[in-house]
PDB file of N, CA and C in Angstrom:
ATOM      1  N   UNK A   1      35.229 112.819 -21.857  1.00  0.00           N
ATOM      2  CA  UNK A   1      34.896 113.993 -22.589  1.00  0.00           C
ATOM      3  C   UNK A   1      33.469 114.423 -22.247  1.00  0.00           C
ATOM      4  N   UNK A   2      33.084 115.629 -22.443  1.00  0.00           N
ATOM      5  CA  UNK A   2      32.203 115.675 -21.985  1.00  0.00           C
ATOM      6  C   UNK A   2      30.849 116.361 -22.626  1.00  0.00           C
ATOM      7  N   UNK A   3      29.688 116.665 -22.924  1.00  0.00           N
ATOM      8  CA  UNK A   3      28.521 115.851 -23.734  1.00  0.00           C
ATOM      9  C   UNK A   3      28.831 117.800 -24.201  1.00  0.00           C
ATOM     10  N   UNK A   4      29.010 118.722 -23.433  1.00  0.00           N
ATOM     11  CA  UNK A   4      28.785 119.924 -23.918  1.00  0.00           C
ATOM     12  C   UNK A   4      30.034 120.076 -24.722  1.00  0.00           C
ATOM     13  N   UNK A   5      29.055 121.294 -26.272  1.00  0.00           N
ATOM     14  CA  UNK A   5      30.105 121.347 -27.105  1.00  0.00           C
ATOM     15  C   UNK A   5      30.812 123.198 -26.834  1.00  0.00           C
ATOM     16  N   UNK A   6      31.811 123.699 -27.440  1.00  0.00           N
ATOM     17  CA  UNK A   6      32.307 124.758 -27.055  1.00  0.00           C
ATOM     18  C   UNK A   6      31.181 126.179 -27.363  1.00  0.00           C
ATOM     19  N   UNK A   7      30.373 126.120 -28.373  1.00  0.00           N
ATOM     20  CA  UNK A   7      29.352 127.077 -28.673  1.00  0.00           C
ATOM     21  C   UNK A   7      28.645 127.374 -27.460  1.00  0.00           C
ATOM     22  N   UNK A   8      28.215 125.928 -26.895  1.00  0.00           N
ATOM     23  CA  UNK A   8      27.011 125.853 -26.079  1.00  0.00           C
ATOM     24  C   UNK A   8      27.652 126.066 -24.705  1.00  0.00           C
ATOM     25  N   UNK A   9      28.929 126.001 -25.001  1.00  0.00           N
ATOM     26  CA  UNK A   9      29.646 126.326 -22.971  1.00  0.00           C
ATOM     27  C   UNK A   9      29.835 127.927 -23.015  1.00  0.00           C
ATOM     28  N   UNK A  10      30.037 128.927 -24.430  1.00  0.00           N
ATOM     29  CA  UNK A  10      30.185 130.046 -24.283  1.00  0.00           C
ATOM     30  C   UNK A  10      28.634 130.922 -24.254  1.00  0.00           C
ATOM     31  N   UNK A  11      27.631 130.385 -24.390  1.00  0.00           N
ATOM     32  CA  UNK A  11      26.070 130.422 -24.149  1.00  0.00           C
ATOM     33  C   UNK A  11      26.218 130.572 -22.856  1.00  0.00           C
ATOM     34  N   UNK A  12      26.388 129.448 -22.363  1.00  0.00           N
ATOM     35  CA  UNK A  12      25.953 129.382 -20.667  1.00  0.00           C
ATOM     36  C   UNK A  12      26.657 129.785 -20.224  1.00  0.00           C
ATOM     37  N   UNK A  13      28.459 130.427 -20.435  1.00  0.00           N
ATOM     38  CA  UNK A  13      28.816 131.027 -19.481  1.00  0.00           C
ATOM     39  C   UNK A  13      28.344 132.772 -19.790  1.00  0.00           C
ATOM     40  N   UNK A  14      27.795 133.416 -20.875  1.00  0.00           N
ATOM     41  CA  UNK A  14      27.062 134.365 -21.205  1.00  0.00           C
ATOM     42  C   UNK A  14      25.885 134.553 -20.407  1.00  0.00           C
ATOM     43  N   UNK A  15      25.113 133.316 -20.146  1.00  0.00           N
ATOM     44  CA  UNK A  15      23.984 133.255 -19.407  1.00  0.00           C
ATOM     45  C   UNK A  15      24.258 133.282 -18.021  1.00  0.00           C
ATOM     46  N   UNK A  16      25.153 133.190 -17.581  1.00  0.00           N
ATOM     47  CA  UNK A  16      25.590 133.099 -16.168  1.00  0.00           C
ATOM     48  C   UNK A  16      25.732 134.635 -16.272  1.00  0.00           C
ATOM     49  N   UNK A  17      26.966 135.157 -16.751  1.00  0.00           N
ATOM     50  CA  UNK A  17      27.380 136.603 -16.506  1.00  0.00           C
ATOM     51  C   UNK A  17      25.878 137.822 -16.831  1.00  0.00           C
ATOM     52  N   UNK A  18      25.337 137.450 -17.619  1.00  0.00           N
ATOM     53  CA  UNK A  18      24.020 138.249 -17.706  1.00  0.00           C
ATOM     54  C   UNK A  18      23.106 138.366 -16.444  1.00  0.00           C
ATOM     55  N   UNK A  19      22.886 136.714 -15.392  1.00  0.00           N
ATOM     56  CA  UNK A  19      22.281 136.549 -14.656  1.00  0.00           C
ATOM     57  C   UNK A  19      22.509 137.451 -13.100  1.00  0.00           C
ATOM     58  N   UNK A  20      24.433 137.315 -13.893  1.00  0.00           N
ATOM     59  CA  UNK A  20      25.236 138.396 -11.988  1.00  0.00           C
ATOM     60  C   UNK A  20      24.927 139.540 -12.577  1.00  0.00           C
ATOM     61  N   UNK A  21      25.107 140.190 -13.705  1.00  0.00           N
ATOM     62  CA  UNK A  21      24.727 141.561 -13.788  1.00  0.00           C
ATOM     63  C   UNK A  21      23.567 142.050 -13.407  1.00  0.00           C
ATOM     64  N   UNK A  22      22.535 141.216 -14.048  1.00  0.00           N
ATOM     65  CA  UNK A  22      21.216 141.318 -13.350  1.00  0.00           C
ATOM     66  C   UNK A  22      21.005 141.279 -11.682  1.00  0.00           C
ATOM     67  N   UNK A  23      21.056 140.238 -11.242  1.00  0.00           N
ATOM     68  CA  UNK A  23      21.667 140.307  -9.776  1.00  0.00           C
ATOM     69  C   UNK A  23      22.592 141.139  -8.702  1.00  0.00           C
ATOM     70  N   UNK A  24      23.127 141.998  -9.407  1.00  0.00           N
ATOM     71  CA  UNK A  24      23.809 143.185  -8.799  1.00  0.00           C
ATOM     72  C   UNK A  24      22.957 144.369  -9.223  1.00  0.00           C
ATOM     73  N   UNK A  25      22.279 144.482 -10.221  1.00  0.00           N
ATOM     74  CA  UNK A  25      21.582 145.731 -10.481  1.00  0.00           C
ATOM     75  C   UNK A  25      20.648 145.457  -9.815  1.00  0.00           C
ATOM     76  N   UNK A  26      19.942 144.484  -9.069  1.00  0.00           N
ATOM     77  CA  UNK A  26      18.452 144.353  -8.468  1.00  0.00           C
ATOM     78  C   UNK A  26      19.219 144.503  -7.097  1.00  0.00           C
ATOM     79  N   UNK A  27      20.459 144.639  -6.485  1.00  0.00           N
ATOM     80  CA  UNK A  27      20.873 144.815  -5.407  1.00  0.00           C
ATOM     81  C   UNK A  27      20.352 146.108  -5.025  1.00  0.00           C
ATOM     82  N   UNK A  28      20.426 146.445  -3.353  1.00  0.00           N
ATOM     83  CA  UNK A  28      19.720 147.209  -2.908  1.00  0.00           C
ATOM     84  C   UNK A  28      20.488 148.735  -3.156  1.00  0.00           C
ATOM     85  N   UNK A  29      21.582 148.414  -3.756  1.00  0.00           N
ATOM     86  CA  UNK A  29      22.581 149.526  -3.802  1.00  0.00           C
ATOM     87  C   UNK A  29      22.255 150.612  -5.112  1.00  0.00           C
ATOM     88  N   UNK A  30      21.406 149.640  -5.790  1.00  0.00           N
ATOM     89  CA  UNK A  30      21.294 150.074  -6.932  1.00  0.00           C
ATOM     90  C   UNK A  30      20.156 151.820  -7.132  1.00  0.00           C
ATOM     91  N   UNK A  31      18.691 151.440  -5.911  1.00  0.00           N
ATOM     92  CA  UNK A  31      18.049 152.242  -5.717  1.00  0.00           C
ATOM     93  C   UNK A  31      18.544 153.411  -4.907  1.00  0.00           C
ATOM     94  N   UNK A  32      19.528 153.375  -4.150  1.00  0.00           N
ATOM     95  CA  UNK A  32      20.570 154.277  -3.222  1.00  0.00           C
ATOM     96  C   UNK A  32      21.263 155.082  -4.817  1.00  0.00           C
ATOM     97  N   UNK A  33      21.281 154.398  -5.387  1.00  0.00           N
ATOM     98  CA  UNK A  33      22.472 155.007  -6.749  1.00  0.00           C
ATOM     99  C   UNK A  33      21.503 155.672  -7.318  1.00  0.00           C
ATOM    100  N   UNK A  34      20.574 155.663  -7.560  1.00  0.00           N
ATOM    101  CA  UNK A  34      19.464 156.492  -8.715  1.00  0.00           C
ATOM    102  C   UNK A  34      18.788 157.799  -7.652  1.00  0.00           C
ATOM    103  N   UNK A  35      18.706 157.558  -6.342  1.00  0.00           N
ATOM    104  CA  UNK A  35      18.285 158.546  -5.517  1.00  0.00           C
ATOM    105  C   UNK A  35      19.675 159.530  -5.268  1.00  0.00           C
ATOM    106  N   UNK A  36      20.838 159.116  -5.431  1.00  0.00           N
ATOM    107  CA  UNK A  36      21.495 159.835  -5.108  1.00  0.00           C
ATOM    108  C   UNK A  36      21.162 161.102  -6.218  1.00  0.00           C
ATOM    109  N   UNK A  37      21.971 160.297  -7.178  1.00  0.00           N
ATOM    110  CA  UNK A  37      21.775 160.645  -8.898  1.00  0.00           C
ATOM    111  C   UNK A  37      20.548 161.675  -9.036  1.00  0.00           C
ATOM    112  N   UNK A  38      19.895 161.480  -8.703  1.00  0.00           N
ATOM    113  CA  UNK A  38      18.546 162.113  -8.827  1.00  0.00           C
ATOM    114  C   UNK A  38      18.499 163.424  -7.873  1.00  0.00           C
ATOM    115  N   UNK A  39      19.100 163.271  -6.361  1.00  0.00           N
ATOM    116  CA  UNK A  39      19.255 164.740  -5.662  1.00  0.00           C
ATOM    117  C   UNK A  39      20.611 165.677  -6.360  1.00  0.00           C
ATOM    118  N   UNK A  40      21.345 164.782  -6.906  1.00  0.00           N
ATOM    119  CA  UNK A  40      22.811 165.671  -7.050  1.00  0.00           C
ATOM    120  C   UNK A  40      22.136 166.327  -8.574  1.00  0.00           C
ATOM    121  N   UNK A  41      20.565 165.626  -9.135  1.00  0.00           N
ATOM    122  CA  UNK A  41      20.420 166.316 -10.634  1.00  0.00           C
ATOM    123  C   UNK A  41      19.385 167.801 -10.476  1.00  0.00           C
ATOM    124  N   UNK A  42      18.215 167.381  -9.387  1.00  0.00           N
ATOM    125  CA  UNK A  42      17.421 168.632  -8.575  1.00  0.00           C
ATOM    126  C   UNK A  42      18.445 169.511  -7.986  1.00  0.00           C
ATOM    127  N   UNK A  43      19.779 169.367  -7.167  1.00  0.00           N
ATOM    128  CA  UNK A  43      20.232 169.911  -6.601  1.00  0.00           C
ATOM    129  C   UNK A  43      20.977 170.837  -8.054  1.00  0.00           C
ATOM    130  N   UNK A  44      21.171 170.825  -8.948  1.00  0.00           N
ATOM    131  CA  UNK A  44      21.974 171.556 -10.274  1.00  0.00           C
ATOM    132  C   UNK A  44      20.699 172.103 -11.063  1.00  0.00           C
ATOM    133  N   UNK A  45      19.766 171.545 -10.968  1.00  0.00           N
ATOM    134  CA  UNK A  45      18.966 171.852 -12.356  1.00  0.00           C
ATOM    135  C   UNK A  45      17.282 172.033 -11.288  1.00  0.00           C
ATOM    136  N   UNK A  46      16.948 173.170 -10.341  1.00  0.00           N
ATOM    137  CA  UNK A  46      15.926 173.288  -9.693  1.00  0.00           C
ATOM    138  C   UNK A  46      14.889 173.519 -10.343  1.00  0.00           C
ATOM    139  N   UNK A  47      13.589 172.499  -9.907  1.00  0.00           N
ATOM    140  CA  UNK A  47      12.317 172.572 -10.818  1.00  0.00           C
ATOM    141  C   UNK A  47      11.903 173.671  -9.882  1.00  0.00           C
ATOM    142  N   UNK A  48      10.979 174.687 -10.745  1.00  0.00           N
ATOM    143  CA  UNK A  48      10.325 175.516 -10.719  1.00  0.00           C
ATOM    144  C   UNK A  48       8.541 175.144 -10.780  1.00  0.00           C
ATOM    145  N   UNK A  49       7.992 175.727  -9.949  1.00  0.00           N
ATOM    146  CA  UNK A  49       5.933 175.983  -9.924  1.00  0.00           C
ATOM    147  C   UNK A  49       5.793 177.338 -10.233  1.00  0.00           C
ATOM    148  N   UNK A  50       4.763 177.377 -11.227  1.00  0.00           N
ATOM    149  CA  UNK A  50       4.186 178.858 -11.858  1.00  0.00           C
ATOM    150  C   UNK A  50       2.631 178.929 -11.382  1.00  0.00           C
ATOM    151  N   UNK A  51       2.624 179.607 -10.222  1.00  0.00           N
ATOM    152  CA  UNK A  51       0.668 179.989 -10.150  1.00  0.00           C
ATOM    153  C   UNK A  51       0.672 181.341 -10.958  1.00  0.00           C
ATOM    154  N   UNK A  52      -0.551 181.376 -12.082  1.00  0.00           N
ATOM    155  CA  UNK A  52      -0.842 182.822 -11.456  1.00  0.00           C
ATOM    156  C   UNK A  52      -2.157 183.218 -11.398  1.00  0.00           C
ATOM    157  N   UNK A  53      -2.043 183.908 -10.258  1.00  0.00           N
ATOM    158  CA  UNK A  53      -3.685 184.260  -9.878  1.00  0.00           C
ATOM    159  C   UNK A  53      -4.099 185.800 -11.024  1.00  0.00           C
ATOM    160  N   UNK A  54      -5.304 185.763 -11.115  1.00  0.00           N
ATOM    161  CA  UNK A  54      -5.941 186.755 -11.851  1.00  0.00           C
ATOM    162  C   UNK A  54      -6.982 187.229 -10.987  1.00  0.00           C
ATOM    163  N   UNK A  55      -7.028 188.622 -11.377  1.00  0.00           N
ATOM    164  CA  UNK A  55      -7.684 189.162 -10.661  1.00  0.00           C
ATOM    165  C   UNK A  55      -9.709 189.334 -10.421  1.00  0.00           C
ATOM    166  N   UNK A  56     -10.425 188.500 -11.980  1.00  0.00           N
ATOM    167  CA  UNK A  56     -11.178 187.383 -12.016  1.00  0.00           C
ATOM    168  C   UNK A  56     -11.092 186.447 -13.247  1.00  0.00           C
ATOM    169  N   UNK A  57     -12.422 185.672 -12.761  1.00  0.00           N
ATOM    170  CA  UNK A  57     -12.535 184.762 -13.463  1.00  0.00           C
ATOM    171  C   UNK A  57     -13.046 185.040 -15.498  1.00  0.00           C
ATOM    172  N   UNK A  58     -13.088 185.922 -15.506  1.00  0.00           N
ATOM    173  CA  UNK A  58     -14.135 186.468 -16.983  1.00  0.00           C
ATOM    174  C   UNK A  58     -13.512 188.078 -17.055  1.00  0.00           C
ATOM    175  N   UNK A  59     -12.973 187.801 -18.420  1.00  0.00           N
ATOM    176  CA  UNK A  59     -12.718 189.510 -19.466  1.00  0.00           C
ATOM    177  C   UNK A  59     -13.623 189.991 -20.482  1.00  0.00           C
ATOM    178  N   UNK A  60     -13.974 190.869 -20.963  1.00  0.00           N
ATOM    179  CA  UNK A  60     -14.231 191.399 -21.803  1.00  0.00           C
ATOM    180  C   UNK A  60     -13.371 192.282 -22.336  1.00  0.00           C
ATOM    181  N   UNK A  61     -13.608 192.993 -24.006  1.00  0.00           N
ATOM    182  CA  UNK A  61     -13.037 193.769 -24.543  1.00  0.00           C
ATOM    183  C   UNK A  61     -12.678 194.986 -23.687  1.00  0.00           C
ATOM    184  N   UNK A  62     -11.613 195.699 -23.822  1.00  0.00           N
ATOM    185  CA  UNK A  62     -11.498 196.706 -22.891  1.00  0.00           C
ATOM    186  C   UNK A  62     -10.833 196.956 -21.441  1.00  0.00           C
ATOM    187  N   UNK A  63     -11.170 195.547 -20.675  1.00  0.00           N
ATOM    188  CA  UNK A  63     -11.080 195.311 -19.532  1.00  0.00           C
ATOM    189  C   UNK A  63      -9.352 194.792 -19.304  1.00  0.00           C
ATOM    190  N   UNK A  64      -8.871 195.529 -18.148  1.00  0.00           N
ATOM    191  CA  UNK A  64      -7.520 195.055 -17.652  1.00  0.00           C
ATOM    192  C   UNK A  64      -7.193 194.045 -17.035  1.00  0.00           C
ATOM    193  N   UNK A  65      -6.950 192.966 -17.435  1.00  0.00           N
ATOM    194  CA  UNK A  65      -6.413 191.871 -16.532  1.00  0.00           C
ATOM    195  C   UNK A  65      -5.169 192.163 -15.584  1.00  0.00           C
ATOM    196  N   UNK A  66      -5.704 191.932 -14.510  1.00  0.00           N
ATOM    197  CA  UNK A  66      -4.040 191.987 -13.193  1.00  0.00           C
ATOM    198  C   UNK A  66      -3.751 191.076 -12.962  1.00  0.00           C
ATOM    199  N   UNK A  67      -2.708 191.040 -12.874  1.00  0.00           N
ATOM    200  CA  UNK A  67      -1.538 189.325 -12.475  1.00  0.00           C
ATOM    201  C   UNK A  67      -0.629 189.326 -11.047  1.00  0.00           C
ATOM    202  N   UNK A  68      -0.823 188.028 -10.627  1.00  0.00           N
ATOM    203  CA  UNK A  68      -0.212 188.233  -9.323  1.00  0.00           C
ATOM    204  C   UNK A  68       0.523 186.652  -9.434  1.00  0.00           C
ATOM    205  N   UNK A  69       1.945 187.313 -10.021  1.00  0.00           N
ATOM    206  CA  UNK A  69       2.957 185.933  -9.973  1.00  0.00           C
ATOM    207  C   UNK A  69       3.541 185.188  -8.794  1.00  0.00           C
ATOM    208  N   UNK A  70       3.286 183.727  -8.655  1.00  0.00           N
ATOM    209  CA  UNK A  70       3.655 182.871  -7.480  1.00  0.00           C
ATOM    210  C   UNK A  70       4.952 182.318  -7.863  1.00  0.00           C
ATOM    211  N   UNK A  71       6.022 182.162  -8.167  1.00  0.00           N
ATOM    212  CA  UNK A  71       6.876 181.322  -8.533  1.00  0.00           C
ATOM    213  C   UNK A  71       7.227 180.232  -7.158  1.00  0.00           C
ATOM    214  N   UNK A  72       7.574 178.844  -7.073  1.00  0.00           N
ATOM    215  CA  UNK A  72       8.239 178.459  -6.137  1.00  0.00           C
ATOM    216  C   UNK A  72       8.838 176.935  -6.332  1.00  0.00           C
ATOM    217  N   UNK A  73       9.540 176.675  -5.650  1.00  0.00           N
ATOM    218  CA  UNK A  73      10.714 175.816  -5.724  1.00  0.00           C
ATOM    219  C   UNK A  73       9.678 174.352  -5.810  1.00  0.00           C
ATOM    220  N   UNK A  74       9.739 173.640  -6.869  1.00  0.00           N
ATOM    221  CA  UNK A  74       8.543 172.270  -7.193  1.00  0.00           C
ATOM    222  C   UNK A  74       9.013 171.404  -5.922  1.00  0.00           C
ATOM    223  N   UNK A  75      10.232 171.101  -5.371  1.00  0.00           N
ATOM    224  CA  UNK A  75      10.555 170.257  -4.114  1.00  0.00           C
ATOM    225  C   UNK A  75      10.349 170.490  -3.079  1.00  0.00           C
ATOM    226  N   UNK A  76      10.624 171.704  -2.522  1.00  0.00           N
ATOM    227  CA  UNK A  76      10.597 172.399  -1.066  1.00  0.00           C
ATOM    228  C   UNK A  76       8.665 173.040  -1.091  1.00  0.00           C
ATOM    229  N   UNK A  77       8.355 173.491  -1.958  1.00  0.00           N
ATOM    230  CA  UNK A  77       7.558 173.750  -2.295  1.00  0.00           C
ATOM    231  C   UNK A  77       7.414 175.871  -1.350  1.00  0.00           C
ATOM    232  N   UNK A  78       8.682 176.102  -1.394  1.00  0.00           N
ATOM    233  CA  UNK A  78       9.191 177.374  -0.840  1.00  0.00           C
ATOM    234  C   UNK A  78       8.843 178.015  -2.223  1.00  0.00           C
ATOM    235  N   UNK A  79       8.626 180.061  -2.022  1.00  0.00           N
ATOM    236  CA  UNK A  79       8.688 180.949  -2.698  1.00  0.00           C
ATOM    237  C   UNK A  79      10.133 180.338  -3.338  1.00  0.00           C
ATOM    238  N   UNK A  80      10.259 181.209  -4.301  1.00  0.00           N
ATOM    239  CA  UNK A  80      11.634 181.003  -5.026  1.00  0.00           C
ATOM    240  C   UNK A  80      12.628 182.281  -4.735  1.00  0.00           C
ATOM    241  N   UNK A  81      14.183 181.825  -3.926  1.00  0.00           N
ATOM    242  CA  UNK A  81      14.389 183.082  -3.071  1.00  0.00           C
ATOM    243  C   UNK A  81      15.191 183.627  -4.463  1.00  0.00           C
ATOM    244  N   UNK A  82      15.436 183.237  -5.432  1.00  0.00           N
ATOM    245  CA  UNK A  82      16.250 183.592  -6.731  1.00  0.00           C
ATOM    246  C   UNK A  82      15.884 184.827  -7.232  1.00  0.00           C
ATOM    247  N   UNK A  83      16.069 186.240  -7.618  1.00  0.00           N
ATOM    248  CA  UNK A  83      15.664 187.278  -8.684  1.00  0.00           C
ATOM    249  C   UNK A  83      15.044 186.539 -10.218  1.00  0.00           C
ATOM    250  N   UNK A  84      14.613 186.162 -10.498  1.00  0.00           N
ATOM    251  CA  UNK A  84      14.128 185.904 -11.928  1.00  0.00           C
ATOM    252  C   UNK A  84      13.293 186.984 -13.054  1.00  0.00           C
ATOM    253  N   UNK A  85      13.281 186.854 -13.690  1.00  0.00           N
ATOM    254  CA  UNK A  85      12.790 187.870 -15.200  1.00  0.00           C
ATOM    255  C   UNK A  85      11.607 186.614 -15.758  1.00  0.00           C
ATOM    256  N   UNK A  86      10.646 186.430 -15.626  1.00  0.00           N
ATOM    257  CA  UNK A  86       9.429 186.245 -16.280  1.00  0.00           C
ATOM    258  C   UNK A  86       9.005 186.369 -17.652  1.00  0.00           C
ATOM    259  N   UNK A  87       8.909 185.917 -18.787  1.00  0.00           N
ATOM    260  CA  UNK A  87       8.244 186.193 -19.282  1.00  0.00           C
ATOM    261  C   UNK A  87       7.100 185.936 -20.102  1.00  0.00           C
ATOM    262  N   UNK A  88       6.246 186.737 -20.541  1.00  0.00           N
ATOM    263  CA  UNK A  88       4.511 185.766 -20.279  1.00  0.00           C
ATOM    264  C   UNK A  88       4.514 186.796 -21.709  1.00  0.00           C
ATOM    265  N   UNK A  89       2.908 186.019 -22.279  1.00  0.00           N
ATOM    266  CA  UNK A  89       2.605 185.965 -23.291  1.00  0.00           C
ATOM    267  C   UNK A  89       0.707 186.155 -22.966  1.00  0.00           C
ATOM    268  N   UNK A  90      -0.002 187.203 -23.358  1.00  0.00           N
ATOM    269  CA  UNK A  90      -1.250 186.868 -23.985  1.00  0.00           C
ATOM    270  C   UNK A  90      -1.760 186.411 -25.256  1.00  0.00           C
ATOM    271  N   UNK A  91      -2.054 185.231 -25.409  1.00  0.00           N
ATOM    272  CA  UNK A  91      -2.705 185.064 -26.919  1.00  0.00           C
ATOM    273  C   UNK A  91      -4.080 184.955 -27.175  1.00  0.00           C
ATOM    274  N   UNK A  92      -4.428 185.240 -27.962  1.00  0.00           N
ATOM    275  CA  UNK A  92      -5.752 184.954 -28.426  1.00  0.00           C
ATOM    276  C   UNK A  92      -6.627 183.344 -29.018  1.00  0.00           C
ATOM    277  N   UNK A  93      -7.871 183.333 -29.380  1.00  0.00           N
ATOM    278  CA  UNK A  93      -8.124 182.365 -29.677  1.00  0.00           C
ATOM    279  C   UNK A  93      -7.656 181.385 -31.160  1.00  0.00           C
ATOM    280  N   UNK A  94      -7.077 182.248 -31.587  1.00  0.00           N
ATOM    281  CA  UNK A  94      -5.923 181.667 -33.038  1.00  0.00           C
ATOM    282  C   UNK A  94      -4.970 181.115 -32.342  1.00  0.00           C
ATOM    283  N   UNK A  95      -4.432 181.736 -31.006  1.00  0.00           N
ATOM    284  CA  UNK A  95      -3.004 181.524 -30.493  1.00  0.00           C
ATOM    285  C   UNK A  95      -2.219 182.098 -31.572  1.00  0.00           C
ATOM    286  N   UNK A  96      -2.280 183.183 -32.018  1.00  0.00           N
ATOM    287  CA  UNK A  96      -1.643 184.442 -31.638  1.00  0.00           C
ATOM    288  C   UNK A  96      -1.085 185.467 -30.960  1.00  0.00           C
ATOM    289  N   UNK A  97      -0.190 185.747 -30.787  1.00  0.00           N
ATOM    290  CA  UNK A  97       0.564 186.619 -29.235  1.00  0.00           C
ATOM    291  C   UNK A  97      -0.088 188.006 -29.766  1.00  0.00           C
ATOM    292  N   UNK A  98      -0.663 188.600 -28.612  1.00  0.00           N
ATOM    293  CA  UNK A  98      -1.435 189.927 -29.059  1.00  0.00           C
ATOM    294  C   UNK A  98      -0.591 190.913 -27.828  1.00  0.00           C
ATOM    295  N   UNK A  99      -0.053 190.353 -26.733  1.00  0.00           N
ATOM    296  CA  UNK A  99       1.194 191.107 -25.986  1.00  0.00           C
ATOM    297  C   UNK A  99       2.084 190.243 -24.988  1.00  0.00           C
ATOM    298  N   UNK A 100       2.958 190.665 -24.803  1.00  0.00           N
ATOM    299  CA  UNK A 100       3.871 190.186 -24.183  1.00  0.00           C
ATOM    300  C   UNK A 100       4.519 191.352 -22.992  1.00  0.00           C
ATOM    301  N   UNK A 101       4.802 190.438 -22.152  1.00  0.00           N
ATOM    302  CA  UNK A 101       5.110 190.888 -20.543  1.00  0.00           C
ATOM    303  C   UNK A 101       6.565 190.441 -20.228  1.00  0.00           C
ATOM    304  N   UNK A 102       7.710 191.314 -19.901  1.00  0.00           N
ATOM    305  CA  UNK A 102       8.524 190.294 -18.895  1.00  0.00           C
ATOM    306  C   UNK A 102       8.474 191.362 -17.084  1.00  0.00           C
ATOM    307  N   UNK A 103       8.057 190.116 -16.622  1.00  0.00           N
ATOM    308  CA  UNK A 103       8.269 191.061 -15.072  1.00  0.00           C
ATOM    309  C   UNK A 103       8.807 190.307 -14.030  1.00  0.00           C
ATOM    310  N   UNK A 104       9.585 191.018 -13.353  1.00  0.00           N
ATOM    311  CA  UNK A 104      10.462 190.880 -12.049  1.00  0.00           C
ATOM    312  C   UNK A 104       9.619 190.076 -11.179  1.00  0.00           C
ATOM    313  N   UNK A 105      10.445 189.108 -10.744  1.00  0.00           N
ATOM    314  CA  UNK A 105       9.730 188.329  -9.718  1.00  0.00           C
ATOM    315  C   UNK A 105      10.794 187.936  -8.702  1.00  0.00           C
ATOM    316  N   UNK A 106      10.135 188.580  -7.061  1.00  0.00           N
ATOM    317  CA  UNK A 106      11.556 188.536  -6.760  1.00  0.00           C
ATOM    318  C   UNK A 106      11.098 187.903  -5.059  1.00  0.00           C
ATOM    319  N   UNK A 107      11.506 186.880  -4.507  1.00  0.00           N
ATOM    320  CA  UNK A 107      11.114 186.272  -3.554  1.00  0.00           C
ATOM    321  C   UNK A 107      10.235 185.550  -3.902  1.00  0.00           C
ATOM    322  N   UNK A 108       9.722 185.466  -4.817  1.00  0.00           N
ATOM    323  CA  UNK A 108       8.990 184.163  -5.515  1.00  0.00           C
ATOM    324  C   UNK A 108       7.560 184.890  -5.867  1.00  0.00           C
ATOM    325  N   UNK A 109       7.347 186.450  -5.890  1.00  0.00           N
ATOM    326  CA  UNK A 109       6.262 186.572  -6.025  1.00  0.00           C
ATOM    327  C   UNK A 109       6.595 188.171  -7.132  1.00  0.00           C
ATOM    328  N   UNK A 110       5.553 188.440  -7.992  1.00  0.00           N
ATOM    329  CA  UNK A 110       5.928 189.472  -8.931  1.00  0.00           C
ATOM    330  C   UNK A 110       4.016 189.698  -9.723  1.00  0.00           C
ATOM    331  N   UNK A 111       4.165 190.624 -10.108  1.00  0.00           N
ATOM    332  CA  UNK A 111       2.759 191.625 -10.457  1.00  0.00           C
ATOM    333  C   UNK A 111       3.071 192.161 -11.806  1.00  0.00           C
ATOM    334  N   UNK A 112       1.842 192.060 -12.313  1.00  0.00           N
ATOM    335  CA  UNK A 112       1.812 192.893 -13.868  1.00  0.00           C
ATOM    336  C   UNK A 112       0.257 192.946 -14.294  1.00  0.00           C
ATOM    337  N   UNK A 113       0.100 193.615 -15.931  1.00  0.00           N
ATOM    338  CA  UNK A 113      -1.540 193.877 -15.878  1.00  0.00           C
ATOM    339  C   UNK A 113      -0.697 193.582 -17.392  1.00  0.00           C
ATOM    340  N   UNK A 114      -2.355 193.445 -17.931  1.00  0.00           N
ATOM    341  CA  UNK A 114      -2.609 193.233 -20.113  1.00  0.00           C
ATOM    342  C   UNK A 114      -3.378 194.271 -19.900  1.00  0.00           C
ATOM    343  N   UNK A 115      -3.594 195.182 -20.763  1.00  0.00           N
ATOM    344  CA  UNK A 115      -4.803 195.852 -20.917  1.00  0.00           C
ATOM    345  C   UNK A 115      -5.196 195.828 -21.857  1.00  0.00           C
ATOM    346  N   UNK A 116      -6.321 195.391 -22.355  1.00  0.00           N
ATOM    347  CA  UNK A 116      -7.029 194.819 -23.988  1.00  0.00           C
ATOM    348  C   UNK A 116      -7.490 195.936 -24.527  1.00  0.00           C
ATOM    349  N   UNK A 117      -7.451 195.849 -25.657  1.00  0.00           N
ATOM    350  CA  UNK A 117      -7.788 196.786 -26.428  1.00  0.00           C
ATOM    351  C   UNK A 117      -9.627 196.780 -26.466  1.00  0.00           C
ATOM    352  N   UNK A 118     -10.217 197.739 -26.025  1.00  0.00           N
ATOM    353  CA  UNK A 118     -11.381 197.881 -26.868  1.00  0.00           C
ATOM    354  C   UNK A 118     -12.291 197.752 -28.062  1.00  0.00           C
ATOM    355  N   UNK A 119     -13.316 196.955 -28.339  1.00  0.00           N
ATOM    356  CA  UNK A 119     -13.877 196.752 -29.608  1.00  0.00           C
ATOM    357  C   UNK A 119     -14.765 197.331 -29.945  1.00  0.00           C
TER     358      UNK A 119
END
């Protein structure tokens, strides 16, 4: 007979099967599986980059800000060849929306102005 009791043989054969699972997930197949996974999830769901340049650095009351929208693809790091609708927000120092913009951006690049009100 032999010294192990039935508790302690369903332990170690638990500890065994935990050890191959582990051992197949550290297989090399495993990092092939998450890269796939990962292009087939970019390839459905494309990250997007937002520049936008202004036309300077410092506003005052009055003064028109111009916008010059960059959109482009976060992987390829290409314009974005998609039609998209934009839309942007000026707020103030409350963060308050004081206007709102939607503009065409089309080849990955699109234009608009705020014009502030005077004080």
């Amino acid at each position: 007979m032999s010294g192990l009791t039935v508790p302690s043989k369903i332990i170690g054969f638990g500890i065994i099967l935990i050890a191959g699972f582990l051992v197949s997930f550290l297989s090399d197949d495993v990092p092939q599986y998450l890269v796939k996974k990962l292009n087939i999830y970019t390839g459905n769901f494309p990250q997007e980059k937002l520049y936008i340049q202004t036309d300077r650095a410092q506003y005052f009351a009055g003064d028109d800000i111009w916008l010059k929208i960059y959109l482009s693809n976060a992987e390829t790091q290409k314009p974005d060849t998609l039609q998209s609708l934009l839309y942007l927000a000026l707020v103030n120092d409350n963060q308050e929306i004081i206007a709102n913009r939607r503009v065409k951006v089309s080849k990955g690049i699109g234009e608009s102005n705020f014009e502030t009100d005077p004080c």
